[in-house]
Protein backbone atom coordinates (compact mmCIF):
# COMPACT_ATOMS: atom_id res chain seq x y z
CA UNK A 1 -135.24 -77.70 26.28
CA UNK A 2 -132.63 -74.71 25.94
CA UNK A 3 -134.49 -72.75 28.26
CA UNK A 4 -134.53 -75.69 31.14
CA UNK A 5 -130.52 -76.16 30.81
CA UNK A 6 -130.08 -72.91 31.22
CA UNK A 7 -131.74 -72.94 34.80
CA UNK A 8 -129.96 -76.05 35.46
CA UNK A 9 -126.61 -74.14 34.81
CA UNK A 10 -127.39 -71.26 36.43
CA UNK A 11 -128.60 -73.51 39.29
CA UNK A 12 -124.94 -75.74 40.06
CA UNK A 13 -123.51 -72.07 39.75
CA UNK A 14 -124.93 -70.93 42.19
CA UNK A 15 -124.23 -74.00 44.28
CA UNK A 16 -120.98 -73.44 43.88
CA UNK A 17 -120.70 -69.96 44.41
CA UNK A 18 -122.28 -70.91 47.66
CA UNK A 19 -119.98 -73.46 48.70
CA UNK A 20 -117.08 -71.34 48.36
CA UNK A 21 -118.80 -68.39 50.26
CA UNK A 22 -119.28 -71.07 53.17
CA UNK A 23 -116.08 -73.11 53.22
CA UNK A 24 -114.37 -68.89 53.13
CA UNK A 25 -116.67 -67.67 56.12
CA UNK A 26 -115.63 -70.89 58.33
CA UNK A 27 -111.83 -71.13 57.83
CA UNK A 28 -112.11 -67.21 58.68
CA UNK A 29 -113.86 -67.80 61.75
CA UNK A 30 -111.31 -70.82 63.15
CA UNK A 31 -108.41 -68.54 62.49
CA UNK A 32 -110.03 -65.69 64.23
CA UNK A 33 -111.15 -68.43 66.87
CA UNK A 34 -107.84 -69.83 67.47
CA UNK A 35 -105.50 -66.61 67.45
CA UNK A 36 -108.28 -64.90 69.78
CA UNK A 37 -107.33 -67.85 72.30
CA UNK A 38 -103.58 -67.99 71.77
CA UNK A 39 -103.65 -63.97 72.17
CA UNK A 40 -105.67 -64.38 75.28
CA UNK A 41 -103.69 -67.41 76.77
CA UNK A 42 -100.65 -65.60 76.33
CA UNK A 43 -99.14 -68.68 75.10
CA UNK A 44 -97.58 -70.38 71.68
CA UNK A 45 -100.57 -72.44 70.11
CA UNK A 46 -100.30 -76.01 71.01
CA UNK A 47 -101.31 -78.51 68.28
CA UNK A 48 -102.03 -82.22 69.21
CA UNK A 49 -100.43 -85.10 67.08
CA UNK A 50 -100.93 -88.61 67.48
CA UNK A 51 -98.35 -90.45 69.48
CA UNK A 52 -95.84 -92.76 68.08
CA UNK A 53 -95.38 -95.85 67.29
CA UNK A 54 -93.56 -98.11 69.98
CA UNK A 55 -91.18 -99.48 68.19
CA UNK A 56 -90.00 -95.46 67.19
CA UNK A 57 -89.88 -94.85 70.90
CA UNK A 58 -86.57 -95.24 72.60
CA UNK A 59 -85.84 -98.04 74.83
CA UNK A 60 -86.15 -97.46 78.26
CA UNK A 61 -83.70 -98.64 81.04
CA UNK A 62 -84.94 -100.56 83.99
CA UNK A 63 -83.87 -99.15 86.90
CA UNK A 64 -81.32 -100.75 89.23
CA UNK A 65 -82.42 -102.54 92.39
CA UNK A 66 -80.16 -102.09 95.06
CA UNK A 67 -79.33 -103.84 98.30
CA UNK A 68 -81.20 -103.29 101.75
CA UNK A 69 -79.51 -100.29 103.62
CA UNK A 70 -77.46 -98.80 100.12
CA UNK A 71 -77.74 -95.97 99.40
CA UNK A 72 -78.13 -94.58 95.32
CA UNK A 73 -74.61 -93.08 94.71
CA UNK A 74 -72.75 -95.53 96.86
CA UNK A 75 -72.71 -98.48 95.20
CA UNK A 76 -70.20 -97.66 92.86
CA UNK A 77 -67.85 -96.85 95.54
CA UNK A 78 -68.39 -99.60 97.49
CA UNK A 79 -67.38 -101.68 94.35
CA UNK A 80 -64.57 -99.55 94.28
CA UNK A 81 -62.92 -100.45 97.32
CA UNK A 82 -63.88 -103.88 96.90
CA UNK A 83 -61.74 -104.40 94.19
CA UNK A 84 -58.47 -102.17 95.28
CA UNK A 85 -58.60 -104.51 98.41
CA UNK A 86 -58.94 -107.68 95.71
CA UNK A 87 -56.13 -105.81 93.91
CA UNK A 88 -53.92 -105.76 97.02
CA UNK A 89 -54.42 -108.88 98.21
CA UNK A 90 -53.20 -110.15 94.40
CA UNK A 91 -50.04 -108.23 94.19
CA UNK A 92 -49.18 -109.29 97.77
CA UNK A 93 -49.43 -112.43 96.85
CA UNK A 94 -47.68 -112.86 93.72
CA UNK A 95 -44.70 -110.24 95.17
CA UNK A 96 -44.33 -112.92 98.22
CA UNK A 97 -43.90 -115.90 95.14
CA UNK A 98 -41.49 -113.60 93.25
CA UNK A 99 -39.61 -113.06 96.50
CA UNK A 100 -39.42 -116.81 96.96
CA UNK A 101 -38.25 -117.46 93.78
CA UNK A 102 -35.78 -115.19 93.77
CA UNK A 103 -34.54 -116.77 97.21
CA UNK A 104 -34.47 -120.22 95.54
CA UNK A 105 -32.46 -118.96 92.51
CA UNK A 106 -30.20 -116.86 94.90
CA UNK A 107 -29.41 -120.52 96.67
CA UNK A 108 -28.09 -121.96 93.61
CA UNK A 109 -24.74 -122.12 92.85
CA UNK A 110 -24.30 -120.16 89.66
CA UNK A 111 -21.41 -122.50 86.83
CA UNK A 112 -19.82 -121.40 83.95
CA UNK A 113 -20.28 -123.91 81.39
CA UNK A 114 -16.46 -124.39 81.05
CA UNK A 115 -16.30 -124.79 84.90
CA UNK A 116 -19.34 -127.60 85.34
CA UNK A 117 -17.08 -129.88 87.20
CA UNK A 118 -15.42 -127.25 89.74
CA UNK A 119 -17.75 -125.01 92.62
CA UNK A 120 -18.17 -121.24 92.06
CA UNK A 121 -15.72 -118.93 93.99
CA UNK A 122 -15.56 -115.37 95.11
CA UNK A 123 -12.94 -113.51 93.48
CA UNK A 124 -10.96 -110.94 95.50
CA UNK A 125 -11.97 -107.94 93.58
CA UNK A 126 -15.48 -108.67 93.17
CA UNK A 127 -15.97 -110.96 90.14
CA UNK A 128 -18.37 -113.70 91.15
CA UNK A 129 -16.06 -116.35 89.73
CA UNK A 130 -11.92 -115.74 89.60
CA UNK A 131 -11.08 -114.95 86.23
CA UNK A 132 -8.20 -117.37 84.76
CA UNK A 133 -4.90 -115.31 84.03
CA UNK A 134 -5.33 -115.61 80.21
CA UNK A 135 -8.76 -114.12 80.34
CA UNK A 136 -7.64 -111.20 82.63
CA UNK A 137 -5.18 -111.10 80.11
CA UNK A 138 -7.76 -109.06 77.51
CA UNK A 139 -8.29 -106.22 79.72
CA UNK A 140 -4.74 -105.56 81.50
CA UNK A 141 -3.68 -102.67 79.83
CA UNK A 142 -6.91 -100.94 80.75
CA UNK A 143 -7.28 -98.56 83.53
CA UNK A 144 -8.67 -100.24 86.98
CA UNK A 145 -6.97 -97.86 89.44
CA UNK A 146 -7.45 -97.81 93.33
CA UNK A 147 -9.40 -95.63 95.53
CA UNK A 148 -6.57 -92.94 95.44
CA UNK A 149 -9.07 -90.53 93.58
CA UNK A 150 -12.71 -89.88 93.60
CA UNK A 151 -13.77 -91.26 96.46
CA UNK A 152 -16.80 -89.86 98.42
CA UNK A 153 -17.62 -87.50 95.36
CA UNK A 154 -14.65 -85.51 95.65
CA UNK A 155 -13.26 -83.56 92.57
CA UNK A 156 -10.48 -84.98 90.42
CA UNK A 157 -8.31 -81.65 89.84
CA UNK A 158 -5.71 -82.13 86.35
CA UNK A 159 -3.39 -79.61 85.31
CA UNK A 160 -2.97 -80.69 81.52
CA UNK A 161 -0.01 -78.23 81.62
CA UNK A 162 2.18 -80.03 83.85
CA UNK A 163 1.34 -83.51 81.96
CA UNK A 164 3.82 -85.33 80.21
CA UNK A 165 3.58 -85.77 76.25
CA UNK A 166 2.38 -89.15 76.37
CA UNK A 167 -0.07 -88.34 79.26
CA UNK A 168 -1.14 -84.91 77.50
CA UNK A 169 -1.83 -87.42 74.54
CA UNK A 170 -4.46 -89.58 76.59
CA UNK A 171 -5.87 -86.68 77.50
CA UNK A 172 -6.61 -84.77 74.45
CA UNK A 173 -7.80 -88.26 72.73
CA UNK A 174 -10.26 -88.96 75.80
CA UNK A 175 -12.00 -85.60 75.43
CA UNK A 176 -11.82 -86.51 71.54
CA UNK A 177 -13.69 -89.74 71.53
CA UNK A 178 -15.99 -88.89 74.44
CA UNK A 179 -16.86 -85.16 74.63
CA UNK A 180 -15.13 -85.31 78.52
CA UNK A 181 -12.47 -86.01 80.63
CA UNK A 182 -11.63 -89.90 80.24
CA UNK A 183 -8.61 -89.15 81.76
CA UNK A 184 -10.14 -88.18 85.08
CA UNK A 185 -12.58 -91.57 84.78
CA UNK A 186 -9.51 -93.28 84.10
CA UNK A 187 -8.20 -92.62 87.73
CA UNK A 188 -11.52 -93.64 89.65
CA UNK A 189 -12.26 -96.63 91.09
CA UNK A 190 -14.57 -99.09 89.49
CA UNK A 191 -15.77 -99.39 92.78
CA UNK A 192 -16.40 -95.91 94.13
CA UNK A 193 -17.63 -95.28 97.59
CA UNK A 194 -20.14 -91.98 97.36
CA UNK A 195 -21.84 -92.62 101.20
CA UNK A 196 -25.64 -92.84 101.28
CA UNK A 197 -26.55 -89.02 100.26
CA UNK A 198 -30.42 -90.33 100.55
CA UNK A 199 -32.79 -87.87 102.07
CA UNK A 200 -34.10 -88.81 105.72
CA UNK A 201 -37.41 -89.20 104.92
CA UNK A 202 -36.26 -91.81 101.58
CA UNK A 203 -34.27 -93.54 104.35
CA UNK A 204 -36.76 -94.32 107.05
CA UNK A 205 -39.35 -95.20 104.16
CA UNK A 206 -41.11 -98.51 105.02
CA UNK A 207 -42.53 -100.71 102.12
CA UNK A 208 -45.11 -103.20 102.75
CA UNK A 209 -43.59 -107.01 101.86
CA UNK A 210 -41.18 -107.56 99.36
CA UNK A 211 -40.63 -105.04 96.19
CA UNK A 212 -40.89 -106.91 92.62
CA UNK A 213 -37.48 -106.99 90.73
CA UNK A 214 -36.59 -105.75 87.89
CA UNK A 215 -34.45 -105.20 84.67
CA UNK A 216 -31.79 -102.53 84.17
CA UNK A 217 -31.24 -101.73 80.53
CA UNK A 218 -27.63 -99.36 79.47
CA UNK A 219 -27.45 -98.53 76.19
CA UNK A 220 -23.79 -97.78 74.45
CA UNK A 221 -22.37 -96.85 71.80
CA UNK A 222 -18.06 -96.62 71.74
CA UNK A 223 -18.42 -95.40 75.92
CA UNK A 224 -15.27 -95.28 77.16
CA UNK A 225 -14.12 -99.04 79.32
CA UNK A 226 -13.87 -97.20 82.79
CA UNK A 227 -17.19 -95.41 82.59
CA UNK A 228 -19.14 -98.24 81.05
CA UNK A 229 -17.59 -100.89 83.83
CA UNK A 230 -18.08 -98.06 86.76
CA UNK A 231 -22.17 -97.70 85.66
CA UNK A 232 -22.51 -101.70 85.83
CA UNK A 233 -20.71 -101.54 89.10
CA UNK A 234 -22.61 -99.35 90.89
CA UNK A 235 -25.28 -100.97 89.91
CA UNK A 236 -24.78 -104.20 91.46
CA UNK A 237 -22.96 -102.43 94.38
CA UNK A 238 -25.45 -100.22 95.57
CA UNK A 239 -28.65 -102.19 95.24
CA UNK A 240 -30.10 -104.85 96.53
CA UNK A 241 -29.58 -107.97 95.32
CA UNK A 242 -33.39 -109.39 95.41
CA UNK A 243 -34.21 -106.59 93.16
CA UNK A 244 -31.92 -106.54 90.53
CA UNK A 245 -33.06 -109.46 87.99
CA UNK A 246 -30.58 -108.38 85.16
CA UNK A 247 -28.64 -105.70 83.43
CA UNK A 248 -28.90 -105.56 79.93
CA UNK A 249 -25.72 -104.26 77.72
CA UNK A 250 -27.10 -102.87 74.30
CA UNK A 251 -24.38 -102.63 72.08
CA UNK A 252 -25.42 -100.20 69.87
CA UNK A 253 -22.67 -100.91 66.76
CA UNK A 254 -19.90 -100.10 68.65
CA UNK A 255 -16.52 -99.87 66.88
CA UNK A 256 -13.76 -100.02 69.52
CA UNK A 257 -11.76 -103.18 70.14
CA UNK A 258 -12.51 -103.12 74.11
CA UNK A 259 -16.60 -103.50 73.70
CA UNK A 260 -16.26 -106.26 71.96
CA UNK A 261 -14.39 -109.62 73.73
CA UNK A 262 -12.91 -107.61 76.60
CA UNK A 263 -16.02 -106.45 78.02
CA UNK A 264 -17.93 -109.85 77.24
CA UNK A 265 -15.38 -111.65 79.13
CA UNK A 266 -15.32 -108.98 81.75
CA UNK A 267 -19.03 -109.16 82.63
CA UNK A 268 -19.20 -112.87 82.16
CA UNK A 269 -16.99 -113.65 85.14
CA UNK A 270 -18.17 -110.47 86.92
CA UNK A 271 -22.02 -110.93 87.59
CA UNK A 272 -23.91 -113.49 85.96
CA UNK A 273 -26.91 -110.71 85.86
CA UNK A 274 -25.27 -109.26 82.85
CA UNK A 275 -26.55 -110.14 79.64
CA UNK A 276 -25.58 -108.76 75.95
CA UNK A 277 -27.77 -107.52 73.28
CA UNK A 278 -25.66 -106.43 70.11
CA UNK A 279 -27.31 -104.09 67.39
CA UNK A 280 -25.85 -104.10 64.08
């Protein structure tokens, strides 16, 4: 019996010794197989992998199908102009309406609540309704001079030296409270005439239809009454009407006694475009 296990043993050793020997010799000759071909091929080795699965695979896009005669590229531009020429045909439309409107507003007469029994008048120096005498009252004692100085953009030339103490006075306490000559504003007409200084090309612009309207917004903060009233002024003087919807006075916390019921008063019988906004 000891004599038979020992041939068995010997016998799976060998086995094994063999097995090793053989699994050694063929993985030696795939490596020398495969970097023989790679070397040869003159190429990276390429190893195959299964492919997978469909639901890993990103989805793909169907391609577009596109009208007879257009061609790939051009759609997009032919949408395009399709819409700018929708686009046009919309604000054409609703600038013709606001033009209407604005026609149909312009037609009515405009009434001071106090005055709802009596028509609207003109007044003389441009207010759209006449100002009774104790509401012109509030801003007599400030300036509203003639057209004397400043017309056309000409130069307002002051020698401070040959003013009297009480004028000297105005004129130190304008440059005081405003950082320039109030003085000089003082003496201009609300109403300045400047000419049309337009450039030829801005004057024989055309625009197609009516232009939309629109708000003009001033901002103030203790301005000085003649340059305040002048701005508001102009602004009414020397655009159209149809485009001006409003001006809007924002009070920014003023502190002098003339922006407060002076100036309301002022504008209320001046333009009925003018509307307050007071920030505290």
């Amino acid at each position: 019996m000891p004599r038979v296990k020992g041939r068995i043993r010997w016998f799976l050793v060998g086995i094994a010794c063999l097995s090793a020997m053989c699994l050694f010799v063929v993985k030696g000759g795939i490596d020398w197989a495969l970097d023989s071909g790679a070397s040869a091929a003159g190429q990276a080795l390429v190893i195959l992998r299964p492919p997978p699965p469909k639901h890993m695979l990103p989805p793909v896009k169907p391609q577009r199908e596109l009208a007879p005669g257009v061609v790939l590229g051009v759609e997009d531009d032919i949408n395009e102009v399709r819409d700018e020429i929708i686009f046009n045909r919309v604000h054409h439309r609703d600038m013709l309406q606001a033009h209407r409107h604005q026609q149909a507003q312009q037609q009515k007469p405009q009434l001071h609540p106090d005055d709802s029994n009596s028509a609207s008048t003109l007044s003389p120096d441009g207010f759209a309704r006449a100002p009774p005498a104790h509401i012109r009252e509030l801003w007599a004692a400030y300036p509203n001079p003639g057209h004397e100085h400043g017309e056309g953009g000409r130069p307002v030339n002051i020698d401070k030296n040959k003013l009297s103490s009480t004028e000297r006075r105005k004129y130190d306490e304008g440059w005081q409270r405003n950082a320039f000559n109030q003085y000089a504003s003082d003496m201009i007409s609300l109403d300045r005439e400047l000419g049309d200084n337009r450039d030829a090309q801005c004057k024989a612009a055309k625009y197609p239809g009516p232009l939309p309207d629109t708000s003009v917004i001033i901002c103030f903060h203790n301005e000085a009454w003649s340059v305040l009233l002048r701005t508001v002024h102009s602004v009414i003087n020397r655009s159209p009407p149809s485009l001006i919807k409003e001006i809007i006075l924002v009070d920014d916390a003023s502190e002098y006694e003339h922006l407060k019921r002076p100036l309301t008063e002022y504008m209320r019988y001046y333009s009925p475009k003018v509307r307050f906004y007071l920030l505290k």
